[in-house]
N, C-alpha and C. Protein backbone atom coordinates (compact mmCIF):
# COMPACT_ATOMS: atom_id res chain seq x y z
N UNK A 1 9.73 58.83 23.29
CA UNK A 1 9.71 58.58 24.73
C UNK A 1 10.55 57.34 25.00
N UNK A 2 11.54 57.57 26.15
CA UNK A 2 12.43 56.39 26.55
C UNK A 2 11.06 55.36 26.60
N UNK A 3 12.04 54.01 26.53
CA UNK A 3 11.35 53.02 27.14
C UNK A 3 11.18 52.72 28.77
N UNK A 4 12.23 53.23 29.44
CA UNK A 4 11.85 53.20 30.77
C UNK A 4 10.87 53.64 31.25
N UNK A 5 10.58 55.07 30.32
CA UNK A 5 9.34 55.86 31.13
C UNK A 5 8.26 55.53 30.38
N UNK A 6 7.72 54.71 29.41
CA UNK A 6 6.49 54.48 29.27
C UNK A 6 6.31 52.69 30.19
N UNK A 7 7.44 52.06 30.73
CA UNK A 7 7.47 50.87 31.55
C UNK A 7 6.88 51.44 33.26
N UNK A 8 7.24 52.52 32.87
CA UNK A 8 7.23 53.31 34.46
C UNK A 8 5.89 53.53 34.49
N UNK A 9 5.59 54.19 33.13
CA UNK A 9 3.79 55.15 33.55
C UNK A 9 2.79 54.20 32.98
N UNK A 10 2.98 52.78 33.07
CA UNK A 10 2.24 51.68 32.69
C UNK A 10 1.95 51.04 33.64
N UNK A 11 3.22 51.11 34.59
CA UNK A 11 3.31 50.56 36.04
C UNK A 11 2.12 50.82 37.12
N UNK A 12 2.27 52.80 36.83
CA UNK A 12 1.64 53.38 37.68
C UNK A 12 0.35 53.66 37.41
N UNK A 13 0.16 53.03 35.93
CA UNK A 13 -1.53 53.20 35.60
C UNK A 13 -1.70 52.35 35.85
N UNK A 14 -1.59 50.91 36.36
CA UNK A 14 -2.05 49.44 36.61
C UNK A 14 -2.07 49.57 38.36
N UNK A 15 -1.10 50.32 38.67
CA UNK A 15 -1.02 50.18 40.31
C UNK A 15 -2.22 51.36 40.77
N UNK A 16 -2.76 52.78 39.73
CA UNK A 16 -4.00 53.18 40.07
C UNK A 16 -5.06 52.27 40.17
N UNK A 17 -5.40 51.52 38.93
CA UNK A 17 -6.51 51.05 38.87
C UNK A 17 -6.67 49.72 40.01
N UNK A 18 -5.61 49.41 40.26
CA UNK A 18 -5.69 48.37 41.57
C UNK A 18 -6.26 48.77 42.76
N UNK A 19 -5.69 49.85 43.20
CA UNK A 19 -6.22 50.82 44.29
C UNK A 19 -7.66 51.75 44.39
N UNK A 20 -7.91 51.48 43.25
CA UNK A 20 -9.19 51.99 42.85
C UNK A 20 -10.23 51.29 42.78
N UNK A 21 -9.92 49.59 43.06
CA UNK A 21 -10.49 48.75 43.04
C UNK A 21 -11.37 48.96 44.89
N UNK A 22 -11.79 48.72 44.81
CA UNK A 22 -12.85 48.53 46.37
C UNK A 22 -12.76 47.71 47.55
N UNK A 23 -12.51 47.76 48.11
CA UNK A 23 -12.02 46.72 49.30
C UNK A 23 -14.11 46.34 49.86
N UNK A 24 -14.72 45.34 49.16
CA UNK A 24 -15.22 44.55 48.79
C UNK A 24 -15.26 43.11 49.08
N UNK A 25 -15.72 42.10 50.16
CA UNK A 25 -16.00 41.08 50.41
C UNK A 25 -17.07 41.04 51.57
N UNK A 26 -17.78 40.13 51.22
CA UNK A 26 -18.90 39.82 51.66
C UNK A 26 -20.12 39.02 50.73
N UNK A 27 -21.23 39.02 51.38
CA UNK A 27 -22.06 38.06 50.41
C UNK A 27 -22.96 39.33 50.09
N UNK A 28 -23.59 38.59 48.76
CA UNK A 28 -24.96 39.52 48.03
C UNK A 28 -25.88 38.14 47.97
N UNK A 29 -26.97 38.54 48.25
CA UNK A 29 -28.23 37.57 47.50
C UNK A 29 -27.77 36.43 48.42
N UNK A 30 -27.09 35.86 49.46
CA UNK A 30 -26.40 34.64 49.95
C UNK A 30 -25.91 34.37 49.14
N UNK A 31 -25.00 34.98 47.85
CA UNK A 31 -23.37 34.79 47.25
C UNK A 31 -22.53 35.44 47.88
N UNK A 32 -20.92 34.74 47.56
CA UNK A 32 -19.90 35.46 47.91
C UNK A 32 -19.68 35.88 46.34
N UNK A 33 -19.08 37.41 47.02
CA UNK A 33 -19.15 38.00 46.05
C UNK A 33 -17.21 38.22 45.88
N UNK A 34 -16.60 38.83 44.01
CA UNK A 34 -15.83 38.91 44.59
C UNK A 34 -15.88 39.69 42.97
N UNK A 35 -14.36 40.34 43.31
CA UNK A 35 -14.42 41.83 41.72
C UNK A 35 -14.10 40.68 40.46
N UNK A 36 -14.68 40.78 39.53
CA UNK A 36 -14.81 40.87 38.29
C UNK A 36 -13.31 41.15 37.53
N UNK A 37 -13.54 42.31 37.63
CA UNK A 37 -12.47 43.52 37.05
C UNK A 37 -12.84 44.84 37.18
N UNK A 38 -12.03 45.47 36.77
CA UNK A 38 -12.01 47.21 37.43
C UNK A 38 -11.54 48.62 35.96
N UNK A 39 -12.06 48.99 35.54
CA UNK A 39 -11.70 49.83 34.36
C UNK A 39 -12.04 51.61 34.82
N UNK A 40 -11.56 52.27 33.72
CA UNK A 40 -11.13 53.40 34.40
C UNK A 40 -11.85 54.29 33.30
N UNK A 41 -13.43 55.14 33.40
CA UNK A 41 -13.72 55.27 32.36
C UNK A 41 -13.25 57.13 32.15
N UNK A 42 -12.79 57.32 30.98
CA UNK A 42 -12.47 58.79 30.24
C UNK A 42 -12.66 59.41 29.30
N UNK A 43 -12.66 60.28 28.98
CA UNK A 43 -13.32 61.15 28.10
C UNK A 43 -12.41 62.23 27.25
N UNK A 44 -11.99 62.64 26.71
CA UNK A 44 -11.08 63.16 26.24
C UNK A 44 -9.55 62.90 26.87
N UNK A 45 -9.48 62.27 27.45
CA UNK A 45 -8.08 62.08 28.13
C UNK A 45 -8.11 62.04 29.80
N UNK A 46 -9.36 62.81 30.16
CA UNK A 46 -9.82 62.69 30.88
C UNK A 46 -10.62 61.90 32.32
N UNK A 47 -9.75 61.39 33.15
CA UNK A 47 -10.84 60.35 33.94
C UNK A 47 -11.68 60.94 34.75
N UNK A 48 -12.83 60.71 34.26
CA UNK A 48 -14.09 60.64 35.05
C UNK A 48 -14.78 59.61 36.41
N UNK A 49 -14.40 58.74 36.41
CA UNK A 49 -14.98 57.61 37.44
C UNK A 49 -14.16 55.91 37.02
N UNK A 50 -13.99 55.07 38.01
CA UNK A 50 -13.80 53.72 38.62
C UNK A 50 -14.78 53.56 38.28
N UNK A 51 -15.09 51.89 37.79
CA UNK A 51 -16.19 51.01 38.06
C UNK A 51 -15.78 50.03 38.22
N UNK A 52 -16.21 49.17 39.30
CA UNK A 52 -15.73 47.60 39.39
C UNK A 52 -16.79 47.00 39.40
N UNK A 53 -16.90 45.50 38.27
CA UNK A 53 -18.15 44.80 38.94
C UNK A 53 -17.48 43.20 39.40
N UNK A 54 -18.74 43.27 40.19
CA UNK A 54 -18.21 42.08 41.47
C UNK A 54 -19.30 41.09 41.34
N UNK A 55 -19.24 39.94 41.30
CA UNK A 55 -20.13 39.00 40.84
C UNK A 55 -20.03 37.72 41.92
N UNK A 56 -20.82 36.10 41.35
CA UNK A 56 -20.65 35.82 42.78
C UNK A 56 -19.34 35.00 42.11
N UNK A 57 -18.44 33.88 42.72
CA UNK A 57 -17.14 33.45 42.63
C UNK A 57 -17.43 32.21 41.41
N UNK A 58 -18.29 31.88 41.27
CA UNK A 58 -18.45 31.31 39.90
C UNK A 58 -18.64 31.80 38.64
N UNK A 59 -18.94 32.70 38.65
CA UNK A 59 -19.13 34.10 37.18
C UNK A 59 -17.99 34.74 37.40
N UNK A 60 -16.72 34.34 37.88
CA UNK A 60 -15.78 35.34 37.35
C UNK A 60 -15.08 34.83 36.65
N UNK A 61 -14.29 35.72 35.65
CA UNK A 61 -14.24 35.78 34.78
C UNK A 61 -15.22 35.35 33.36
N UNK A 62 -16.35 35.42 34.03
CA UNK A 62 -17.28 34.62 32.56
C UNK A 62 -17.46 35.56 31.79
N UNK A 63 -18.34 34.86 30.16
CA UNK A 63 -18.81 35.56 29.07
C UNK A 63 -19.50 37.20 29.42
N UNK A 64 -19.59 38.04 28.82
CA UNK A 64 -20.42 38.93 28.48
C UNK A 64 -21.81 38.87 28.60
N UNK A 65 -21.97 37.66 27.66
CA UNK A 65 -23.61 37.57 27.80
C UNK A 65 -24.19 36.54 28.78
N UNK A 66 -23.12 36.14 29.50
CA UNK A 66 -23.30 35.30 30.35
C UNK A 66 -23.45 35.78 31.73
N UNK A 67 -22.89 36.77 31.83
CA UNK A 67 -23.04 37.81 33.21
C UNK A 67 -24.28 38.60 33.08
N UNK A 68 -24.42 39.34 32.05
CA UNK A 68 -25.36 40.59 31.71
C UNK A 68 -26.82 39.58 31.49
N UNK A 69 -27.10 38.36 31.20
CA UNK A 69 -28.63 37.82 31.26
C UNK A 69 -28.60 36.81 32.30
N UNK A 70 -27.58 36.89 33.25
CA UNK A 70 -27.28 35.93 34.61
C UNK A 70 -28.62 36.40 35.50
N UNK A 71 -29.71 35.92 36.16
CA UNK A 71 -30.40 36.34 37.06
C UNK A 71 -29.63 36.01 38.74
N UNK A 72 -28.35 36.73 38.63
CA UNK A 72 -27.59 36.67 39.67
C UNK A 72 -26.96 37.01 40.43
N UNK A 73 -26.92 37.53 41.67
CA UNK A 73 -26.42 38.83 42.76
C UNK A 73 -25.09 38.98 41.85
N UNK A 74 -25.19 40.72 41.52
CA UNK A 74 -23.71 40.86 41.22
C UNK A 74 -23.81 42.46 41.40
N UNK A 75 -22.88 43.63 41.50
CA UNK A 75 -22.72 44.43 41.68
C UNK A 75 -21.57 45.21 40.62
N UNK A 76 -22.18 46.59 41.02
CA UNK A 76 -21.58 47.30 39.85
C UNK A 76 -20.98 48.98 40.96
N UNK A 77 -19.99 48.85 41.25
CA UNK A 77 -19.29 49.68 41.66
C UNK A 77 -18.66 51.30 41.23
N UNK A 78 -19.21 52.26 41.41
CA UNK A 78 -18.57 53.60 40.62
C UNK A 78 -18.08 54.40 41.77
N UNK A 79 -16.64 54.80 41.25
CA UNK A 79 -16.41 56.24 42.06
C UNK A 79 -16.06 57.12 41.56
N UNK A 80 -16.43 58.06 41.57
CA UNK A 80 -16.41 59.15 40.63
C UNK A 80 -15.11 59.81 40.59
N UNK A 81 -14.42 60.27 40.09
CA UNK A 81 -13.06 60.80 39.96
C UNK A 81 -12.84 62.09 39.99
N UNK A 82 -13.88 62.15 39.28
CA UNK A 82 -13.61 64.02 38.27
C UNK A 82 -14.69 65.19 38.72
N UNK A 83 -14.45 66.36 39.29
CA UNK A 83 -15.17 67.63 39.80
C UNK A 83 -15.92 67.86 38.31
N UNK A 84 -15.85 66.92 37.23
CA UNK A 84 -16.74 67.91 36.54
C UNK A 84 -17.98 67.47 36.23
N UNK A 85 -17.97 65.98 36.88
CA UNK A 85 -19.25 65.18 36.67
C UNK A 85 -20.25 65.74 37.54
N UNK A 86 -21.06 66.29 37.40
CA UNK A 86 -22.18 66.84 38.05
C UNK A 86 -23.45 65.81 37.62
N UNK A 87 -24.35 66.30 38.46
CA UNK A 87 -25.86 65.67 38.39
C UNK A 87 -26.36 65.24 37.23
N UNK A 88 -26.20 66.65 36.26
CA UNK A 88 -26.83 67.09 35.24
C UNK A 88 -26.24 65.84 34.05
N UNK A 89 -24.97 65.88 34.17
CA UNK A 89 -24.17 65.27 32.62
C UNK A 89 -24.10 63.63 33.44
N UNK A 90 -24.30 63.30 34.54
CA UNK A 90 -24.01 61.91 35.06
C UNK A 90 -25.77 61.30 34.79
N UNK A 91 -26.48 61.76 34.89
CA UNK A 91 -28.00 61.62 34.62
C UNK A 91 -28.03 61.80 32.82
N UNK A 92 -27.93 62.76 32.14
CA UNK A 92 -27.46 62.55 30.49
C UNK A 92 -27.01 61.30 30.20
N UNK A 93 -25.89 60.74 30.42
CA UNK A 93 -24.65 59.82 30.12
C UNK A 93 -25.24 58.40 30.57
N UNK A 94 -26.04 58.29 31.46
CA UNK A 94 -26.61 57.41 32.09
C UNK A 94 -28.06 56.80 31.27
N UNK A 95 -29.09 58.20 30.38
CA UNK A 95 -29.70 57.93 29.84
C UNK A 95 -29.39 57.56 28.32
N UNK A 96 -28.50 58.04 27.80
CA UNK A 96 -27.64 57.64 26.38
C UNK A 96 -27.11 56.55 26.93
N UNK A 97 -26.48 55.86 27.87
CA UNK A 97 -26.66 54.62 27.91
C UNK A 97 -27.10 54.11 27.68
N UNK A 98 -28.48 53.69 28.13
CA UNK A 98 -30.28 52.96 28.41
C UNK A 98 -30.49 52.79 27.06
N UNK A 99 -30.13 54.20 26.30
CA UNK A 99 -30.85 54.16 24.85
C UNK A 99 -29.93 52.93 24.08
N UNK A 100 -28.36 53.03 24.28
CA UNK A 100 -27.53 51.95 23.79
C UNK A 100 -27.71 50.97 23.82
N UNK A 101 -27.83 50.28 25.05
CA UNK A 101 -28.26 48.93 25.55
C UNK A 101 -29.66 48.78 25.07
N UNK A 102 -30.64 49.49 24.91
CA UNK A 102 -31.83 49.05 24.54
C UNK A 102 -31.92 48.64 23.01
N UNK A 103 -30.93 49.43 22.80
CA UNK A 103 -30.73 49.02 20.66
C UNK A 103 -29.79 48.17 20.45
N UNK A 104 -28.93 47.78 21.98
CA UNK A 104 -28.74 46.32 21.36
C UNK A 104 -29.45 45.05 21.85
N UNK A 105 -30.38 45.30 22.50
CA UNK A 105 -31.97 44.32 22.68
C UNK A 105 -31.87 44.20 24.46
N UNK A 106 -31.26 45.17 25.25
CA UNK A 106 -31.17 45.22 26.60
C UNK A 106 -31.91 46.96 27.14
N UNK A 107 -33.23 46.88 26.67
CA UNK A 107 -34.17 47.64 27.24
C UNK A 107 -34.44 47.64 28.26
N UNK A 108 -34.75 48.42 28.95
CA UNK A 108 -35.02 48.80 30.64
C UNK A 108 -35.62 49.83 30.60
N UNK A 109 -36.11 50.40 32.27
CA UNK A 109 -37.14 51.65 32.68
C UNK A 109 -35.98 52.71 32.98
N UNK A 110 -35.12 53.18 31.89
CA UNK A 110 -34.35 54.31 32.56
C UNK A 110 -35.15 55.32 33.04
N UNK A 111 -36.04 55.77 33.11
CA UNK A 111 -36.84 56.90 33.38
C UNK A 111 -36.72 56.51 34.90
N UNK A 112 -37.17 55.11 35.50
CA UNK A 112 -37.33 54.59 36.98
C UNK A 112 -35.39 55.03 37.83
N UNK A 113 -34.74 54.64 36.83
CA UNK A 113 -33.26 54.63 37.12
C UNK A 113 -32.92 55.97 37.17
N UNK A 114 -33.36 57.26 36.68
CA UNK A 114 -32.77 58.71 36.46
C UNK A 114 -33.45 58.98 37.48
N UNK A 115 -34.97 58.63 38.03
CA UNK A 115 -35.77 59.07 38.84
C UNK A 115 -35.13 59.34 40.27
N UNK A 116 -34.44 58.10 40.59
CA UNK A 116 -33.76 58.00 41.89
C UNK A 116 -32.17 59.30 42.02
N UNK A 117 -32.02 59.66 40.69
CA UNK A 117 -31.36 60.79 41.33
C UNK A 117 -31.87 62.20 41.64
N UNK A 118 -33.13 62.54 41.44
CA UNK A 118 -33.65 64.30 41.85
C UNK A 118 -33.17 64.90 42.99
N UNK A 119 -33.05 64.20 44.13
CA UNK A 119 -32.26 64.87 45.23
C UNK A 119 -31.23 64.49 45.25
N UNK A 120 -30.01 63.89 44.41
CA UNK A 120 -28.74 63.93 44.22
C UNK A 120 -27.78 64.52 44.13
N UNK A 121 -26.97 65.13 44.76
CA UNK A 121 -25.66 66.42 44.16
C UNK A 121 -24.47 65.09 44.07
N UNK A 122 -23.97 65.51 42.98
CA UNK A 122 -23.03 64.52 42.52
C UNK A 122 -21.67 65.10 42.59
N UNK A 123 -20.52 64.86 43.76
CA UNK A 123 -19.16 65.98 43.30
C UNK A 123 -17.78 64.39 43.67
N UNK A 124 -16.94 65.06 43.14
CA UNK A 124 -15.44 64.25 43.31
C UNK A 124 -15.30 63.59 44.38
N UNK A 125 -15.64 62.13 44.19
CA UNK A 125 -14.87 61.42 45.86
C UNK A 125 -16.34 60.54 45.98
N UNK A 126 -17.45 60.90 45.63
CA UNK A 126 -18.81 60.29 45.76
C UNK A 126 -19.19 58.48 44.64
N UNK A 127 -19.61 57.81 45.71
CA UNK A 127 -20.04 56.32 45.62
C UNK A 127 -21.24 56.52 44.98
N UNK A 128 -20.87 55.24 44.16
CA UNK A 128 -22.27 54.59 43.91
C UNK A 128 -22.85 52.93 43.65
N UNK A 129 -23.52 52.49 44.26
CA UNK A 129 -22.71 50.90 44.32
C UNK A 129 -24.27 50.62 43.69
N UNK A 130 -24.22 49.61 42.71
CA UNK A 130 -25.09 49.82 41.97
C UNK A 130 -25.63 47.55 42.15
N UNK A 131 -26.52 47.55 43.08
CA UNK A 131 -26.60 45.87 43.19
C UNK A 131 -27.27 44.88 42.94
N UNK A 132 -27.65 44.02 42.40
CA UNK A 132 -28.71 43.30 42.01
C UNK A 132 -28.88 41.62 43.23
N UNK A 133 -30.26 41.99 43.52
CA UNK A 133 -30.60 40.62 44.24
C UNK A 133 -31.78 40.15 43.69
N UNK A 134 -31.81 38.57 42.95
CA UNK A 134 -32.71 38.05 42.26
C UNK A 134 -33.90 37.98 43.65
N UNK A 135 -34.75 38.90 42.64
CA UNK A 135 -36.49 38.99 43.16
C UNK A 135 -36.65 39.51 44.46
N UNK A 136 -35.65 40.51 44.18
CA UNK A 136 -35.29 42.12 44.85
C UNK A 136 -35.54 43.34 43.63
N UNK A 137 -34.22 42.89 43.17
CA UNK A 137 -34.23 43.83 41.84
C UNK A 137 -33.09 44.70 42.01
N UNK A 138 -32.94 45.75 41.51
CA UNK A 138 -31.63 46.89 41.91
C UNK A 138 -31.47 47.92 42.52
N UNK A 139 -30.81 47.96 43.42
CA UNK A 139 -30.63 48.87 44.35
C UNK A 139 -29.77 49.59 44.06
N UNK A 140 -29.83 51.14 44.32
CA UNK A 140 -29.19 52.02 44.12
C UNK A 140 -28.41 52.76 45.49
N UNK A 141 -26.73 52.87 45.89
CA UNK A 141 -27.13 53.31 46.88
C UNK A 141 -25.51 55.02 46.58
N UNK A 142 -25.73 56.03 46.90
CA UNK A 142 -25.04 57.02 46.95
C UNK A 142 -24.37 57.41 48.37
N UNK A 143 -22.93 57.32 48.24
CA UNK A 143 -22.04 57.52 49.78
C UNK A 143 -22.93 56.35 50.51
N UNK A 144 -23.34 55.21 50.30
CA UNK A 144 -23.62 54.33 51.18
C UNK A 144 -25.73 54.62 51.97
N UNK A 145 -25.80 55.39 50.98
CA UNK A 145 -27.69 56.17 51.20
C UNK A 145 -28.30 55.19 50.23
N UNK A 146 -29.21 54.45 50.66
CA UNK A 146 -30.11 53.72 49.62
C UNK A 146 -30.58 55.20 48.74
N UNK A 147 -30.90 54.78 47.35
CA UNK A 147 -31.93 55.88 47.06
C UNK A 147 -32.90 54.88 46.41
N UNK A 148 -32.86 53.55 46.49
CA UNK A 148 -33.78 53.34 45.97
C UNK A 148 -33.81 51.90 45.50
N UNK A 149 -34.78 51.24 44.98
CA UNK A 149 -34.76 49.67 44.50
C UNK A 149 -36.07 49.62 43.40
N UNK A 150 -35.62 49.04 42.26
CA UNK A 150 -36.52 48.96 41.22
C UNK A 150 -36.57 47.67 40.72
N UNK A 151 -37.56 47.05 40.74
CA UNK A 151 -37.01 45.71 40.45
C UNK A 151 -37.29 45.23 39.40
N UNK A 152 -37.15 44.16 38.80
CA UNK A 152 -36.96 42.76 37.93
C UNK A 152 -35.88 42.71 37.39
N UNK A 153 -35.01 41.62 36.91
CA UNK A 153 -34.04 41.27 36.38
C UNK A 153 -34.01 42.62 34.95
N UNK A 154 -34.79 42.60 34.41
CA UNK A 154 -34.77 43.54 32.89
C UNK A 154 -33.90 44.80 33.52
N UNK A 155 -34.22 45.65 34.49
CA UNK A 155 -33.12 46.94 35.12
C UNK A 155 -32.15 46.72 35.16
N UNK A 156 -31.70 45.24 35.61
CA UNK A 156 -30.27 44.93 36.02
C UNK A 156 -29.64 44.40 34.47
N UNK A 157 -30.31 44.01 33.68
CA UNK A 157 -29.77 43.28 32.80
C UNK A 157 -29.46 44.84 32.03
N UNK A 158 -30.28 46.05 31.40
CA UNK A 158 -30.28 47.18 30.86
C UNK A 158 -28.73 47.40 31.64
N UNK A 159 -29.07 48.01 32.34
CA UNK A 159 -28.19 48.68 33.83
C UNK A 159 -26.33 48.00 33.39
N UNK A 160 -26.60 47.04 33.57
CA UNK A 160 -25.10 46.63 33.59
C UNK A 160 -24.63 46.50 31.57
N UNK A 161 -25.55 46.65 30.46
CA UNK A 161 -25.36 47.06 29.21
C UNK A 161 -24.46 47.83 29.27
N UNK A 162 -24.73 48.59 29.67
CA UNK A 162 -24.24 50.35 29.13
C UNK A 162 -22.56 50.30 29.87
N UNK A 163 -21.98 49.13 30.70
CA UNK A 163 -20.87 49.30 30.78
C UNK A 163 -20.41 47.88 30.09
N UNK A 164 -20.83 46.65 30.12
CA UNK A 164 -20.31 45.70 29.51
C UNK A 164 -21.25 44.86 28.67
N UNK A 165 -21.85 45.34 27.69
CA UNK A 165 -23.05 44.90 26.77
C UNK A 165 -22.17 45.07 25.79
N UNK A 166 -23.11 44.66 24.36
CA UNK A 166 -22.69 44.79 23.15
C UNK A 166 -22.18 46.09 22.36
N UNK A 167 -22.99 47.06 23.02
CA UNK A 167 -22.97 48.55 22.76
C UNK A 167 -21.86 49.17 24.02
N UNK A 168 -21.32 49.02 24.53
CA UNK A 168 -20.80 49.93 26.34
C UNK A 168 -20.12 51.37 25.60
N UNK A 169 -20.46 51.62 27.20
CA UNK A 169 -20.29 53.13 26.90
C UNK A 169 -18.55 53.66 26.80
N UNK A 170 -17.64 52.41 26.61
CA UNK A 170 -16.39 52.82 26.54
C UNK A 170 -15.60 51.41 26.21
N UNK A 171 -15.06 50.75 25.61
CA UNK A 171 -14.94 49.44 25.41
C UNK A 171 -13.63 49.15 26.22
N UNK A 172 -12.15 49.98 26.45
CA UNK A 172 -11.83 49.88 27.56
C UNK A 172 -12.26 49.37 28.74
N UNK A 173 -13.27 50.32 29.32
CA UNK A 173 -13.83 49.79 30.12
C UNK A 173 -14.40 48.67 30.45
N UNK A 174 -15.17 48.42 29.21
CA UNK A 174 -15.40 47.61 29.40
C UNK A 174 -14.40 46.08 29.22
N UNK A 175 -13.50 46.08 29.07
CA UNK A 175 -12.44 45.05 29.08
C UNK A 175 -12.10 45.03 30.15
N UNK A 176 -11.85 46.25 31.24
CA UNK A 176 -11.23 46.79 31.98
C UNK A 176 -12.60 45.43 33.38
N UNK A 177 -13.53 45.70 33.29
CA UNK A 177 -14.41 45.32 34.05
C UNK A 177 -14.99 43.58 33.56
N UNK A 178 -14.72 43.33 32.66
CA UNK A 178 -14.64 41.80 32.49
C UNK A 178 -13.84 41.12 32.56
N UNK A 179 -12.29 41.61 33.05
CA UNK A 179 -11.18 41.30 33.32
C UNK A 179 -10.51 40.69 32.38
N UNK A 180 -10.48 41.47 31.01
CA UNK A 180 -9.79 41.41 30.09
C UNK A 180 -8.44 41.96 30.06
């Protein structure tokens, strides 16, 4: 492959994931919040969903374990990409998460977290903004619909594992979202 055209389709994979980023400002918890970083998660070659997480303006760019045991408004952004993510395999993928993060010592109530999707249909183009407010807990919300809030720090700390913990469910990504 010329070098022009892998300069070209490097271009245009950096100028997706920019645009894929969330137009996002405002406060959480009385923080200003602001993106993190933004990664692009896939599967055989495949993209499946955006995630951006947005934290408040002093945690950005920070540690790993410095974000993920932070008791501190931050948010976790998904948009789904791909017609093939359905209910069924986004609820799977979500609980093989939980199990990840919990074996690397970031246990949580996934059962409370899968719960909030039963009346969910999940198709291409669909939000999910995923938020934490200390001694609130995490809110879940779909196309902008609460489905729900579960609280203590332990959900949020599990919750945000499975994309930038010790174990994540794609390490791209997760670079992609710590602004590596």
């Amino acid at each position: 492959m010329k070098k022009s055209t892998i300069v070209k389709s490097s271009m245009v994979a950096v100028l997706a994931v920019l645009l894929a980023i969330p137009a996002f400002s405002g406060k959480l918890g009385g923080k200003e919040m602001v993106a993190n970083g933004s990664g692009v998660r896939t599967k055989l070659g495949m993209k499946l969903y955006n995630a951006t997480l947005f934290v408040p303006q002093e945690m950005k760019g920070g540690a790993e374990a410095d974000i993920l045991n932070a008791d501190q408004p931050m948010s976790i952004y998904i948009n789904i990409t791909s017609g093939m993510i359905t209910k069924e395999k986004f609820v799977d993928a979500v609980s093989e998460g939980f199990d990840k993060a919990a074996g690397a010592g970031y246990g949580a109530d996934k059962q409370a977290y899968i719960n909030l999707f039963n009346n969910v249909t999940i198709q291409s183009g669909d939000n999910f903004n995923n938020y934490y407010i200390p001694g609130q807990g995490l809110t879940v919300t779909h196309n902008n619909k609460a489905l729900g809030t579960i609280k203590g720090v332990q959900i949020k700390k599990g919750f945000f594992a499975i994309f930038i913990g010790p174990k994540p469910v794609q390490d791209s990504l997760k670079k992609g979202m710590l602004g590596k």
